[in-house]
N, C-alpha and C. Protein backbone atom coordinates (compact mmCIF):
# COMPACT_ATOMS: atom_id res chain seq x y z
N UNK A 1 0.82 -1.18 0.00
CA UNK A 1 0.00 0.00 0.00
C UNK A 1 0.87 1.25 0.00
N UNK A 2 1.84 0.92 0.77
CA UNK A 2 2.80 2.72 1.44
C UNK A 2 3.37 2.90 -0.42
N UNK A 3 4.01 1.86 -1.33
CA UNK A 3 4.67 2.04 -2.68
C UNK A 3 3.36 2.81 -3.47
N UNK A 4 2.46 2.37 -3.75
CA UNK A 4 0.93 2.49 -4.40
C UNK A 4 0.86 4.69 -3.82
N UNK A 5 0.72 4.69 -2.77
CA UNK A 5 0.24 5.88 -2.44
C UNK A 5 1.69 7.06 -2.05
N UNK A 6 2.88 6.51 -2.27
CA UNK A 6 3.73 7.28 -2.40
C UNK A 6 3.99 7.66 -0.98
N UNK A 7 4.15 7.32 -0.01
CA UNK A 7 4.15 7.09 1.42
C UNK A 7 4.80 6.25 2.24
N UNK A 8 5.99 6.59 2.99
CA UNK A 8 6.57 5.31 3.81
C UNK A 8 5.79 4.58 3.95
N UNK A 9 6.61 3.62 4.64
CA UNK A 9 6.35 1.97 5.43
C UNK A 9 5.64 2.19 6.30
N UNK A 10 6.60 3.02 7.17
CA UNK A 10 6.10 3.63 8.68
C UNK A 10 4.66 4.11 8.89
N UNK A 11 4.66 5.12 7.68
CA UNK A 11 3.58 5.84 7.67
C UNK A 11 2.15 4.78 7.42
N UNK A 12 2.09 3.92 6.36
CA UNK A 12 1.47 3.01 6.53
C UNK A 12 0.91 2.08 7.40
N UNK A 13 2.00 1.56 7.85
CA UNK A 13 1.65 1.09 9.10
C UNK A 13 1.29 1.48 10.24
N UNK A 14 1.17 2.96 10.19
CA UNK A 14 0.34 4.14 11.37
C UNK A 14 -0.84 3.71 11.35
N UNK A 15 -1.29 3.99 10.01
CA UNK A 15 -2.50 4.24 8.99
C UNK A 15 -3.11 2.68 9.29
N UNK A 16 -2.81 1.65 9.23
CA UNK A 16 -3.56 0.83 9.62
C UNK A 16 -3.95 0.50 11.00
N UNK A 17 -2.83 0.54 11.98
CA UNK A 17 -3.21 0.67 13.11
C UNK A 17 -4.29 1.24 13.54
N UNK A 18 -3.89 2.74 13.05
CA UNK A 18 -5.07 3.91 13.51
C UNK A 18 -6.53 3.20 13.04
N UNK A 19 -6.52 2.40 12.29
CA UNK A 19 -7.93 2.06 11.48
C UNK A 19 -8.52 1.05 12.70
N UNK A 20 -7.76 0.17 13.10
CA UNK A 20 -7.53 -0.43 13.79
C UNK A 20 -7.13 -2.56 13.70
N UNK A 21 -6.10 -2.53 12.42
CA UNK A 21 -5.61 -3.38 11.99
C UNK A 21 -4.18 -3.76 12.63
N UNK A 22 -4.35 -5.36 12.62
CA UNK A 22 -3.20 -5.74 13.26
C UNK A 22 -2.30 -6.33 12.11
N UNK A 23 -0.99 -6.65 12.80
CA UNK A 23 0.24 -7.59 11.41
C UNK A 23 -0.27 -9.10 12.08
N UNK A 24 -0.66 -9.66 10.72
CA UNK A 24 -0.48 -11.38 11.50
C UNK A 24 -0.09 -11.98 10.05
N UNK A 25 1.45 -13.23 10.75
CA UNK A 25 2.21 -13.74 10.31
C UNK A 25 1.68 -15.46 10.01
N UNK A 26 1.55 -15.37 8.65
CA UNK A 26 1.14 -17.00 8.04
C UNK A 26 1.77 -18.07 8.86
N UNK A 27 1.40 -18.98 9.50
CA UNK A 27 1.91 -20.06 10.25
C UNK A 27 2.60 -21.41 9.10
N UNK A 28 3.63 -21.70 9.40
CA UNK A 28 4.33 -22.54 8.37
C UNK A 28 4.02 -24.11 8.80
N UNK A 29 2.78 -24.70 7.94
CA UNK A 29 2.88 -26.62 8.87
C UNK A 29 3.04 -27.40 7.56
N UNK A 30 3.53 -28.58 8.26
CA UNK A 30 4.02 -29.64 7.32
C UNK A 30 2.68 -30.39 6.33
N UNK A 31 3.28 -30.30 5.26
CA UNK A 31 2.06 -30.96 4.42
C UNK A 31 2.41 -32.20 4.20
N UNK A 32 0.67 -33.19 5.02
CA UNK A 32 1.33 -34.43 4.75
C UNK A 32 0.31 -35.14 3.73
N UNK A 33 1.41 -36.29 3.48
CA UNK A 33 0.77 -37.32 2.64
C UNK A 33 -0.17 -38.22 3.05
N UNK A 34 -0.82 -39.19 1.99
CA UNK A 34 -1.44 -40.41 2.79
C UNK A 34 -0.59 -41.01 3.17
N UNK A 35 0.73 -41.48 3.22
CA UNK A 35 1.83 -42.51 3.42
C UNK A 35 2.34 -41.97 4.86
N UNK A 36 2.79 -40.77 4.71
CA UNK A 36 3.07 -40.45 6.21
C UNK A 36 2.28 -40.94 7.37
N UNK A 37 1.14 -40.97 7.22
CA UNK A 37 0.64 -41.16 8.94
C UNK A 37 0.71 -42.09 9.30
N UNK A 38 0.81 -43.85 7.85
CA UNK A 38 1.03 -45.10 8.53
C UNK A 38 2.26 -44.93 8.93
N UNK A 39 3.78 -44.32 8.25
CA UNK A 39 4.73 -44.22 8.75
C UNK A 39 5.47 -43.41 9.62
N UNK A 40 4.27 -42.80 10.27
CA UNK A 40 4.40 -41.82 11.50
C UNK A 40 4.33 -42.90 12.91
N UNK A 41 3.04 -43.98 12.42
CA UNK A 41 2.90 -44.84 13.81
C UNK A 41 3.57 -46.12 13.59
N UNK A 42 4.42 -46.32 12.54
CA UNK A 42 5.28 -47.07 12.15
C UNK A 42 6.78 -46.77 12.92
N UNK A 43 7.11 -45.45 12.75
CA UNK A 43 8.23 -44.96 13.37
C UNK A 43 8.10 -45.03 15.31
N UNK A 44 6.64 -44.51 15.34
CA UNK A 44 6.60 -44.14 16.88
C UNK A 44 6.76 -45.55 17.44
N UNK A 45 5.97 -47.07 16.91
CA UNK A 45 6.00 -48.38 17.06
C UNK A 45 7.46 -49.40 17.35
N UNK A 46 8.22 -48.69 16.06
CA UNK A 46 9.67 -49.18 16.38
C UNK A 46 10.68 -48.31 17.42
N UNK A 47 10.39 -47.37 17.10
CA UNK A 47 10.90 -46.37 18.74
C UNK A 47 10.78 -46.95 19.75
N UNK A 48 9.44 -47.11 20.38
CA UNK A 48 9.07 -47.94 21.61
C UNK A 48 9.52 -49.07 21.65
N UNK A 49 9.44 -50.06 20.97
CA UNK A 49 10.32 -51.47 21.03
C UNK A 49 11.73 -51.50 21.21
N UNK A 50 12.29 -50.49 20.55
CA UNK A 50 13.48 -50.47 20.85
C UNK A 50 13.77 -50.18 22.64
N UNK A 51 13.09 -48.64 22.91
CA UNK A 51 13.15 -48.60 24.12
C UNK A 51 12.70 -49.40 25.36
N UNK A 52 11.84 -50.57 24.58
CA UNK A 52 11.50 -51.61 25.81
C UNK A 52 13.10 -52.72 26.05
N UNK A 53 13.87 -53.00 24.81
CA UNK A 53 14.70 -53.46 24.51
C UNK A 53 15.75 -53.14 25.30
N UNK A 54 15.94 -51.47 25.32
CA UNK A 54 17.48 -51.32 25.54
C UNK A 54 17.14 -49.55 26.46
N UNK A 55 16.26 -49.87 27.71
CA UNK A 55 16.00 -49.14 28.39
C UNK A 55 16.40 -47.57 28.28
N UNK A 56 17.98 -47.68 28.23
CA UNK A 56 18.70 -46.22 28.35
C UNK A 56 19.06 -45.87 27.16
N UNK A 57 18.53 -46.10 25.77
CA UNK A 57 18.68 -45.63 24.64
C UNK A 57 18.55 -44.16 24.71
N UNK A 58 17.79 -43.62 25.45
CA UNK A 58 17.15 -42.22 25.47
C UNK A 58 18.10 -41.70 26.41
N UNK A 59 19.28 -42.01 26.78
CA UNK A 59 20.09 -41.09 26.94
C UNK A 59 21.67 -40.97 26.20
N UNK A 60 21.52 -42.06 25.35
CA UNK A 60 22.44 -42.18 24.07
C UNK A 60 22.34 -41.23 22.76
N UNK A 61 21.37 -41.04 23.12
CA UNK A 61 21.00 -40.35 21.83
C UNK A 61 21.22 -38.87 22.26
N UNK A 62 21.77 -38.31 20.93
CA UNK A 62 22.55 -36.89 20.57
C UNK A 62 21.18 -36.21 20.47
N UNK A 63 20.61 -35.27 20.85
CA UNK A 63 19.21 -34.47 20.89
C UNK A 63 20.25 -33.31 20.04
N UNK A 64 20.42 -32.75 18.93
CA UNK A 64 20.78 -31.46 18.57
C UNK A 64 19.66 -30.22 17.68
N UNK A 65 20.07 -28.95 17.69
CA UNK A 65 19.39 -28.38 17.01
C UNK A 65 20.18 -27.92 15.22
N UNK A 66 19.40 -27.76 14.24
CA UNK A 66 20.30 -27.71 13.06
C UNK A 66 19.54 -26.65 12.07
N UNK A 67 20.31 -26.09 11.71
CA UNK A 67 19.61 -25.58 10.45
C UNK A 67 19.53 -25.67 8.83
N UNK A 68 18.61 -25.88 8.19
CA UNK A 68 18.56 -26.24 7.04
C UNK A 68 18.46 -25.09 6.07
N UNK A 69 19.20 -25.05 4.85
CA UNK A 69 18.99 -24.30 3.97
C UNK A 69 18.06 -24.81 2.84
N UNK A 70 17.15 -23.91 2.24
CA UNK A 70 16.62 -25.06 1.20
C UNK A 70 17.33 -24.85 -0.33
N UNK A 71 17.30 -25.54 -0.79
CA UNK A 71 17.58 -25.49 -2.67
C UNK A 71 16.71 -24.57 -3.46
N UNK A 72 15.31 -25.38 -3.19
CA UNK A 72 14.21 -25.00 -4.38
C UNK A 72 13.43 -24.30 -3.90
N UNK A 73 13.98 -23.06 -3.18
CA UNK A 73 13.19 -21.52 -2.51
C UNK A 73 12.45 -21.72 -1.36
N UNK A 74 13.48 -21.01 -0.48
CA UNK A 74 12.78 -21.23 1.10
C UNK A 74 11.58 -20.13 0.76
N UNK A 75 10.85 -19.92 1.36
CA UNK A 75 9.60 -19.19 1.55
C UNK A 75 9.67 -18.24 2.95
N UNK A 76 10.19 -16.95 2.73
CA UNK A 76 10.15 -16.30 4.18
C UNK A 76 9.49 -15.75 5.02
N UNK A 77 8.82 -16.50 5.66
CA UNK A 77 6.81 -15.67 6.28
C UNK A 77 6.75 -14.40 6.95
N UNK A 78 8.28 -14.25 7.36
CA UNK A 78 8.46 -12.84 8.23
C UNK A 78 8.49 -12.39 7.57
N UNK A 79 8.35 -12.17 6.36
CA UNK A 79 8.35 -10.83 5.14
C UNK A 79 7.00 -10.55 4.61
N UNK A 80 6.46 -11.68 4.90
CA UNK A 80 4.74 -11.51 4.93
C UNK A 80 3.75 -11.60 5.91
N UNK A 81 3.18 -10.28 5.64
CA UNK A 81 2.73 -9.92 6.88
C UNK A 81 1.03 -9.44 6.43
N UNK A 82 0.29 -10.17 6.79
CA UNK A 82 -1.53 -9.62 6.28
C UNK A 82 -1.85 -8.81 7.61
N UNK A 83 -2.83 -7.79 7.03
CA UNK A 83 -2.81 -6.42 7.73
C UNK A 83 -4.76 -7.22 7.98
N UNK A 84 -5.00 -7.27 9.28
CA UNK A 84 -6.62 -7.48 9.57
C UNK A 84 -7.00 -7.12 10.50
N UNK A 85 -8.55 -6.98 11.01
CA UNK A 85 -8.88 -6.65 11.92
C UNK A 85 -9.47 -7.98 13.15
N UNK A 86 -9.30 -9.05 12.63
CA UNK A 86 -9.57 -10.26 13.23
C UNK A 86 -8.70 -10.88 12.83
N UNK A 87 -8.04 -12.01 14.00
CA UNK A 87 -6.86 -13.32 13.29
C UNK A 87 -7.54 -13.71 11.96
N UNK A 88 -7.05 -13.71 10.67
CA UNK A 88 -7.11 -14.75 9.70
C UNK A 88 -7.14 -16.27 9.99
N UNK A 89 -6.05 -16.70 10.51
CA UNK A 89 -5.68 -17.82 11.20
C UNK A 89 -5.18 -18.29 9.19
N UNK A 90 -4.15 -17.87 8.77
CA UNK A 90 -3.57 -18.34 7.45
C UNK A 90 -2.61 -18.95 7.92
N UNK A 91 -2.33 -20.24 6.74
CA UNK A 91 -1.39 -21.20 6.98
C UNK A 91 -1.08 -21.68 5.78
N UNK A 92 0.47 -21.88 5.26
CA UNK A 92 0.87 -22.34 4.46
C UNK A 92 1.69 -24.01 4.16
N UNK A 93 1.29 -25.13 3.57
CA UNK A 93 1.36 -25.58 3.39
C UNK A 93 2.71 -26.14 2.84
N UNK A 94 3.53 -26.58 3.19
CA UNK A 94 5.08 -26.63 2.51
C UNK A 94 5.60 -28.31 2.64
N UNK A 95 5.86 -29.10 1.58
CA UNK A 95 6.52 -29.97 1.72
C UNK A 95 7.92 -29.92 2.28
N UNK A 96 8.32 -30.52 3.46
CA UNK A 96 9.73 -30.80 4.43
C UNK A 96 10.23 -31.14 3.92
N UNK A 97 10.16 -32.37 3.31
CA UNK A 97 11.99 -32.44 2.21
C UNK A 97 12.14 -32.44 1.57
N UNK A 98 12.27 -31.01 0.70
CA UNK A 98 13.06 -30.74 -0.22
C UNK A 98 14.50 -31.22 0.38
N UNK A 99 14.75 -30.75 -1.39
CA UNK A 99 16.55 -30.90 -0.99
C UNK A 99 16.99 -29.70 -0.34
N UNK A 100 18.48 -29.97 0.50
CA UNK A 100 18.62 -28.79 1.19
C UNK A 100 19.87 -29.50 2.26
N UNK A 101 21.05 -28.52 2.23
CA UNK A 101 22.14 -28.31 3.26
C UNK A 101 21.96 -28.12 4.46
N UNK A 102 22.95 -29.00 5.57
CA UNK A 102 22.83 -28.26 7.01
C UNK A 102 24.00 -27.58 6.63
């Protein structure tokens, strides 16, 4: 809107406030398949067996945090921002693995 009417950012974003509009940020969730959910309780199934198996597995295991870059265009939601007067409640849909670097 502020490019369109020749008017800062700032100023814009006064201008909606004053109206009485908020910023709300698209929520990013995993889009799943039909295949995933048998192999969601497939995974959780062999997890547990293992841990009936070998009790202290769960403190063998490396818990880390990582970050991924993507290949085929990350999507940046903090740059999109819908201007409303009630939550939207918007959500975007994104397949998890792409290809992509830690």
């Amino acid at each position: 809107m502020s490019s369109e009417l020749n008017i800062s950012r700032s100023s814009g974003r006064r201008i909606y406030k004053s109206m009485g509009f908020k910023p709300y940020i698209p929520r990013l969730v995993h889009e799943l398949n039909e295949v995933d959910f048998d192999r969601r309780i497939e995974y959780c199934e062999t997890f547990l067996s293992l841990l009936e198996s070998e009790p202290d597995l769960i403190h063998r295991v490396i818990w880390s945090d990582e970050a991924v870059f993507k290949l085929n265009g990350h999507i940046n939601r903090h740059n999109s921002v819908y201007w409303a007067t009630e939550n939207p409640n918007l959500t975007w849909k994104q397949t998890m693995q792409a290809e992509g670097l830690i």
